[in-house]
PDB file of N, CA and C in Angstrom:
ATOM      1  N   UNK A   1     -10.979  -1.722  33.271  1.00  0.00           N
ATOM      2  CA  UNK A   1     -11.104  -1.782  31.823  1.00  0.00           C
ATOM      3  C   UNK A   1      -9.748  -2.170  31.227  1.00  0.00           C
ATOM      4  N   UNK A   2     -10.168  -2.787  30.245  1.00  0.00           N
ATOM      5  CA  UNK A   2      -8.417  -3.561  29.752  1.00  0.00           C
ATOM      6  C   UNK A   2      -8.133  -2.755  28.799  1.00  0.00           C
ATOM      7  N   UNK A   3      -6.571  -2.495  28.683  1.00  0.00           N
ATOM      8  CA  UNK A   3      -6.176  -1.661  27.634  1.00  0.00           C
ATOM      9  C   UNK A   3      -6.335  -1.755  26.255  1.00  0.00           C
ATOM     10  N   UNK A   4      -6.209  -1.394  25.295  1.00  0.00           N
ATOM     11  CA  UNK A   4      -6.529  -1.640  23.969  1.00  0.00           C
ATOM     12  C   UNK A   4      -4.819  -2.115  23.564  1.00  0.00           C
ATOM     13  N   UNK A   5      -4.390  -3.175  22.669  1.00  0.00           N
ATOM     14  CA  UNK A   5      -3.334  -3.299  22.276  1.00  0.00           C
ATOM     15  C   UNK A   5      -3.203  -2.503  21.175  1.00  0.00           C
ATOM     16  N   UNK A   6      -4.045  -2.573  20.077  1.00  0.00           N
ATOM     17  CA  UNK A   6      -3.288  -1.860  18.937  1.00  0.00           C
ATOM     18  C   UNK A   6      -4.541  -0.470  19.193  1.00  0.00           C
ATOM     19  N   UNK A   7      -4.170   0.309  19.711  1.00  0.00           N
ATOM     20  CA  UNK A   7      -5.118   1.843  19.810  1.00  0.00           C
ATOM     21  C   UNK A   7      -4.380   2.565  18.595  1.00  0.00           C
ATOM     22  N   UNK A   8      -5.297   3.711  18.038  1.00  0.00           N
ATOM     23  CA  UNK A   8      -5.078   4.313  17.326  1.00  0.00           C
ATOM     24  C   UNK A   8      -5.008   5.667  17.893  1.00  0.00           C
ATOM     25  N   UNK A   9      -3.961   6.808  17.042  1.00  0.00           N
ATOM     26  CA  UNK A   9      -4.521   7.899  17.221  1.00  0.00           C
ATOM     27  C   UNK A   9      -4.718   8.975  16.276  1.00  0.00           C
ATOM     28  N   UNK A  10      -5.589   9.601  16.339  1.00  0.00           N
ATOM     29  CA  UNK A  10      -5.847  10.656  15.221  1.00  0.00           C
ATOM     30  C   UNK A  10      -5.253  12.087  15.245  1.00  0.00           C
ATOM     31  N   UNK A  11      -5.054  12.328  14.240  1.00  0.00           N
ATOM     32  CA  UNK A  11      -4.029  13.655  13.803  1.00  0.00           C
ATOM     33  C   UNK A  11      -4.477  14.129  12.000  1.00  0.00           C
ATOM     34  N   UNK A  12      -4.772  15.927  11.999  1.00  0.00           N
ATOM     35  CA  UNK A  12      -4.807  16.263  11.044  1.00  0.00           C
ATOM     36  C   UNK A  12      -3.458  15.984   9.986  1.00  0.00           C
ATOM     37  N   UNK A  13      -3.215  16.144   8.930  1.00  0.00           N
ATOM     38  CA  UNK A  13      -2.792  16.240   7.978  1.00  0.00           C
ATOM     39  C   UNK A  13      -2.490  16.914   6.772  1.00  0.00           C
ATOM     40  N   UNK A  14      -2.004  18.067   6.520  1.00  0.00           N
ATOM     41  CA  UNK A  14      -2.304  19.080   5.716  1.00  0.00           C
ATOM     42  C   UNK A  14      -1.037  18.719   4.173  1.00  0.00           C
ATOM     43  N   UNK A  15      -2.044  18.350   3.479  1.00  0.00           N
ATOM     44  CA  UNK A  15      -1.449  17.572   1.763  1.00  0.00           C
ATOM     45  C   UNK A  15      -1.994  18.459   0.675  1.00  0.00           C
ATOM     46  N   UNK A  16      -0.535  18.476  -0.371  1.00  0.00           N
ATOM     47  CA  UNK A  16      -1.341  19.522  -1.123  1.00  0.00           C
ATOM     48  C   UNK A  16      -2.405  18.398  -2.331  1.00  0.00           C
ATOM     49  N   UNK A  17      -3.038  18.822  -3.400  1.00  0.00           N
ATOM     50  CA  UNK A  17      -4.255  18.284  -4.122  1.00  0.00           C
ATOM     51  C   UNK A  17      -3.439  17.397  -4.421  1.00  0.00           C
ATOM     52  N   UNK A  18      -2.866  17.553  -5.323  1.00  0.00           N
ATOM     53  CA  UNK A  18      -1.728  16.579  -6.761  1.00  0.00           C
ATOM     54  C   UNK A  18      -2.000  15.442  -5.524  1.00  0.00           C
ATOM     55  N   UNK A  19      -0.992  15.757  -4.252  1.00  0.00           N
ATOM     56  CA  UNK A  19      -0.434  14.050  -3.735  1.00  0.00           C
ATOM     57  C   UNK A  19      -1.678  13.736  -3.321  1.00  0.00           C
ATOM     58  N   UNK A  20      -2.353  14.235  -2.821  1.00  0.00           N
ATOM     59  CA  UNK A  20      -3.787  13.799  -2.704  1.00  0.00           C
ATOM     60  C   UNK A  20      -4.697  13.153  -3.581  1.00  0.00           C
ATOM     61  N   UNK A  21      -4.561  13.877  -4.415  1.00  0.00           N
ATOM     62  CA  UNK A  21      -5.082  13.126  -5.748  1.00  0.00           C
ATOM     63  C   UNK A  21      -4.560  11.533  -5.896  1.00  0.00           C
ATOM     64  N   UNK A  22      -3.191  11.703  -6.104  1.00  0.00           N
ATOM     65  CA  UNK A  22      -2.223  10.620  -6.263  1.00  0.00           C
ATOM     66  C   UNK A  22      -2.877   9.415  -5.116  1.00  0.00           C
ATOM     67  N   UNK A  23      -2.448  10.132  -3.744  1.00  0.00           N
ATOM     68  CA  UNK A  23      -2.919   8.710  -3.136  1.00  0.00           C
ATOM     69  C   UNK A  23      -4.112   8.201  -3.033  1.00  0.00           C
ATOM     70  N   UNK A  24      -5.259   8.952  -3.764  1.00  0.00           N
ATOM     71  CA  UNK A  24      -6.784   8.655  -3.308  1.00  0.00           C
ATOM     72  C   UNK A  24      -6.869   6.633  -4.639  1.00  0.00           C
ATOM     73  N   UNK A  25      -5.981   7.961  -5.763  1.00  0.00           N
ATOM     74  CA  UNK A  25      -6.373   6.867  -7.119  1.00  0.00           C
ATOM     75  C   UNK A  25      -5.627   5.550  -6.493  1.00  0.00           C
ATOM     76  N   UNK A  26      -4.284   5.868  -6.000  1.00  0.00           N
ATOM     77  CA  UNK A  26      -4.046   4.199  -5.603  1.00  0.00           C
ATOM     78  C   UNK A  26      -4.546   3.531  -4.944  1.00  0.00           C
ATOM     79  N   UNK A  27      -5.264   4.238  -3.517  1.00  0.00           N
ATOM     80  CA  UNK A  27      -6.093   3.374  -3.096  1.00  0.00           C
ATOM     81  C   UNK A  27      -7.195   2.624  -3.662  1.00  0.00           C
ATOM     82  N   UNK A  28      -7.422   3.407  -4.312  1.00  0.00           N
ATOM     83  CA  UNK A  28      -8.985   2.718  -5.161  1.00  0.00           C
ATOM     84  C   UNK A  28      -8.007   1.870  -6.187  1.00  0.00           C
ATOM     85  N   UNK A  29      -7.510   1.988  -6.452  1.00  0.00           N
ATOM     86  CA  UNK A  29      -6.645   0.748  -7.238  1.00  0.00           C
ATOM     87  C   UNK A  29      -6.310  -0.611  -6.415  1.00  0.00           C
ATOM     88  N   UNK A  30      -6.191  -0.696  -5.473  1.00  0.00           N
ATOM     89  CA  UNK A  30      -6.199  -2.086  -4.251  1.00  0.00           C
ATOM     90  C   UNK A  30      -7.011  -1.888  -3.677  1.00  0.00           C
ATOM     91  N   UNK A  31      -8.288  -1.108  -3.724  1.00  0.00           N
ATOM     92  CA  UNK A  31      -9.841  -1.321  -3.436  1.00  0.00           C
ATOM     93  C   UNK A  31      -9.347  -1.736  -1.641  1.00  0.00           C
ATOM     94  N   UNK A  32      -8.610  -0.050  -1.008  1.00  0.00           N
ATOM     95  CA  UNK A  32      -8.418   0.597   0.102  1.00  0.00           C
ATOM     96  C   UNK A  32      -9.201   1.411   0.176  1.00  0.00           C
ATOM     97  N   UNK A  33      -9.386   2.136   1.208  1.00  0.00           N
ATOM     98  CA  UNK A  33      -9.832   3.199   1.878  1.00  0.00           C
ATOM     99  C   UNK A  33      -8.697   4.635   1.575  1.00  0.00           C
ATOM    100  N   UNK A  34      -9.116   5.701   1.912  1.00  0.00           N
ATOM    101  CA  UNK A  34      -7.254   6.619   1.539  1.00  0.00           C
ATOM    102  C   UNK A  34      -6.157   6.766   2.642  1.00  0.00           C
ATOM    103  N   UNK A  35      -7.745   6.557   4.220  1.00  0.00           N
ATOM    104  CA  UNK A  35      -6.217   6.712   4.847  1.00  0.00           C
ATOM    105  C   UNK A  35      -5.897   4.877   5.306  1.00  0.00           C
ATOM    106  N   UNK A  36      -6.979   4.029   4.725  1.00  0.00           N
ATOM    107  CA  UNK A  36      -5.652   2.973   5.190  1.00  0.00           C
ATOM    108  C   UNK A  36      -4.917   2.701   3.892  1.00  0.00           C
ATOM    109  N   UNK A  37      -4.806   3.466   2.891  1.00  0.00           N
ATOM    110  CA  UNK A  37      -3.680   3.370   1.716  1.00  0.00           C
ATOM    111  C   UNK A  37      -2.567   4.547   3.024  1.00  0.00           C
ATOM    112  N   UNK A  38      -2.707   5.546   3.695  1.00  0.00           N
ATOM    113  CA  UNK A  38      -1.571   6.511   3.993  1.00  0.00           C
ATOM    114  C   UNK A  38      -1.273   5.443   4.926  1.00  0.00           C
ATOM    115  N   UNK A  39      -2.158   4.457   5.684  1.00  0.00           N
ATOM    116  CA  UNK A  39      -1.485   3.649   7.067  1.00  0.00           C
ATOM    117  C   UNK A  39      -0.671   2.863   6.287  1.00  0.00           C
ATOM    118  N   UNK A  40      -0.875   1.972   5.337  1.00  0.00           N
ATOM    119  CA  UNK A  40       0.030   1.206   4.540  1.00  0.00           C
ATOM    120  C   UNK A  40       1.296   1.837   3.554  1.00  0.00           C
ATOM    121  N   UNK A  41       1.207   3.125   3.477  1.00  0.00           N
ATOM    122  CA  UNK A  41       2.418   3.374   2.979  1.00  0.00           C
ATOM    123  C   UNK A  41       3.325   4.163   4.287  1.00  0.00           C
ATOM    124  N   UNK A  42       3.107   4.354   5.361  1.00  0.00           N
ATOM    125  CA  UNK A  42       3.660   4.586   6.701  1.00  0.00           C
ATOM    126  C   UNK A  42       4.208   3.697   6.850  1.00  0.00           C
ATOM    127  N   UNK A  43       3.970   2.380   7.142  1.00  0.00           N
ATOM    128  CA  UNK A  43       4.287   0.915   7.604  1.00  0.00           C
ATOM    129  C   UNK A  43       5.035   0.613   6.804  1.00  0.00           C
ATOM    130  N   UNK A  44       5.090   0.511   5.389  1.00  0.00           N
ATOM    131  CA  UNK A  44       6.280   0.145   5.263  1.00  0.00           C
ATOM    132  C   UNK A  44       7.408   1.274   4.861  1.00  0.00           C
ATOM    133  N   UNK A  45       7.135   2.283   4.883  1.00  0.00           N
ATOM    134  CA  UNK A  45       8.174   3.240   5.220  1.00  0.00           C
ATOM    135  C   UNK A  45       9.138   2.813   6.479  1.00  0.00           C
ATOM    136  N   UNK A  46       8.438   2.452   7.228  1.00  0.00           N
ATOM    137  CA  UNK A  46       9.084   2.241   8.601  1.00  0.00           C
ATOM    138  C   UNK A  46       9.798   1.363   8.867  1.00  0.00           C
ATOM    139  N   UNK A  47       9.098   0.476   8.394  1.00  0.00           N
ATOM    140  CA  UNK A  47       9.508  -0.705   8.127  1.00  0.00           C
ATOM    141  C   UNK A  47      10.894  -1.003   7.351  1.00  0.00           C
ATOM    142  N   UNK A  48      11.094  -0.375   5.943  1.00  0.00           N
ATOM    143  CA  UNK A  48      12.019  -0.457   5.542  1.00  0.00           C
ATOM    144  C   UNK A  48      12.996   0.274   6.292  1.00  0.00           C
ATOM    145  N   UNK A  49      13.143   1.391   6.548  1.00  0.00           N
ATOM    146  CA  UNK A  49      13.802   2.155   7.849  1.00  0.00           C
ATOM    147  C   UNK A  49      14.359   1.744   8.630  1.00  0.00           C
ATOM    148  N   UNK A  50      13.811   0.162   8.927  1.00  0.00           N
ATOM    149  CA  UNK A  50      13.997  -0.160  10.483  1.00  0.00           C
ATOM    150  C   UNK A  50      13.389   0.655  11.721  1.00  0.00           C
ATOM    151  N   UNK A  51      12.341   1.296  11.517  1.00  0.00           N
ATOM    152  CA  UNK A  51      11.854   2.116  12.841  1.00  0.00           C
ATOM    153  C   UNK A  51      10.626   1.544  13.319  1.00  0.00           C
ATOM    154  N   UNK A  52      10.432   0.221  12.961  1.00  0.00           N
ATOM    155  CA  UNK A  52       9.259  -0.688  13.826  1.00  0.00           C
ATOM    156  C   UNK A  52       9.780  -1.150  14.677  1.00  0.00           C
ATOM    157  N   UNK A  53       9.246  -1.105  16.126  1.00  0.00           N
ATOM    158  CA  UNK A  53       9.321  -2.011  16.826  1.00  0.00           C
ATOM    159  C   UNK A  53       9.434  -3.535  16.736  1.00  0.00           C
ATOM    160  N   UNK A  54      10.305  -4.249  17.307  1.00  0.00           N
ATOM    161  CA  UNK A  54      10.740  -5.728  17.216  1.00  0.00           C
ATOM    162  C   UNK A  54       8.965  -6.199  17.802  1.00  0.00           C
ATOM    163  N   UNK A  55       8.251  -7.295  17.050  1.00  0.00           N
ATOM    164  CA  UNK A  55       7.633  -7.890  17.857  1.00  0.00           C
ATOM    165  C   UNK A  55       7.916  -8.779  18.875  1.00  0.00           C
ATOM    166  N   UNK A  56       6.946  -9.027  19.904  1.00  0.00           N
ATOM    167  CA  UNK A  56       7.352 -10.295  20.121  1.00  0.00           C
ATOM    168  C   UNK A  56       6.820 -11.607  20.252  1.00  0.00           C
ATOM    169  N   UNK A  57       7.662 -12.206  19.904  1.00  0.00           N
ATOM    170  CA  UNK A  57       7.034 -13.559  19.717  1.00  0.00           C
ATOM    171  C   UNK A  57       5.828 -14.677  21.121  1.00  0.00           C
ATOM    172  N   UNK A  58       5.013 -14.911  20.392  1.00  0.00           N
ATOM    173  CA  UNK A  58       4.184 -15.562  21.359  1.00  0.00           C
ATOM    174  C   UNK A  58       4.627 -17.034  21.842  1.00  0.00           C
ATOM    175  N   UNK A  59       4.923 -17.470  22.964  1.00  0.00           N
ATOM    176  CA  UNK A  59       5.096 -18.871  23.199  1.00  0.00           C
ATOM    177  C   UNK A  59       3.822 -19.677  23.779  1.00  0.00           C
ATOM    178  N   UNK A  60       3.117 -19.026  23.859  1.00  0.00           N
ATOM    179  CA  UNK A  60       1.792 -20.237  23.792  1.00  0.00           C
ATOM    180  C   UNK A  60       1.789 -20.369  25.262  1.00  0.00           C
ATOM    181  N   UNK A  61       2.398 -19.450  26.226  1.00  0.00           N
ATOM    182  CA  UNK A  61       1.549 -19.242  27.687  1.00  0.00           C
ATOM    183  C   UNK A  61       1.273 -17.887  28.181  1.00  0.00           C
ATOM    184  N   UNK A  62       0.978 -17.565  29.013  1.00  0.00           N
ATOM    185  CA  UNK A  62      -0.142 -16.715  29.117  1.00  0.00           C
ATOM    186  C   UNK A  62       0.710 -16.419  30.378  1.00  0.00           C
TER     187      UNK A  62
END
């Protein structure tokens, strides 16, 4: 069986209402989901951080 490249994994989360609240309305404001509004504000947290991994670039062989 071949590995999955981008796998996910799941983990509770314990948020109080307010930020909850907060992030539900933005998502529905860019007509997201809530947790891929929390995956998109992770990413670029990280991102700005510098704590993403470098991709790497594809050269077109295999």
């Amino acid at each position: 069986m071949a590995k999955k490249e981008n796998s996910t994994k799941s983990f509770i989360l314990r948020i109080d209402s307010e930020t909850m609240g907060a992030i539900e309305a933005w998502a529905a404001d860019e007509f997201r989901s809530t947790n891929g509004q929390l995956q998109r504000i992770i990413a670029e947290a990280l991102r700005k951080a510098g704590r993403l991994p470098k991709k790497k670039k594809k050269t077109g062989e295999e």
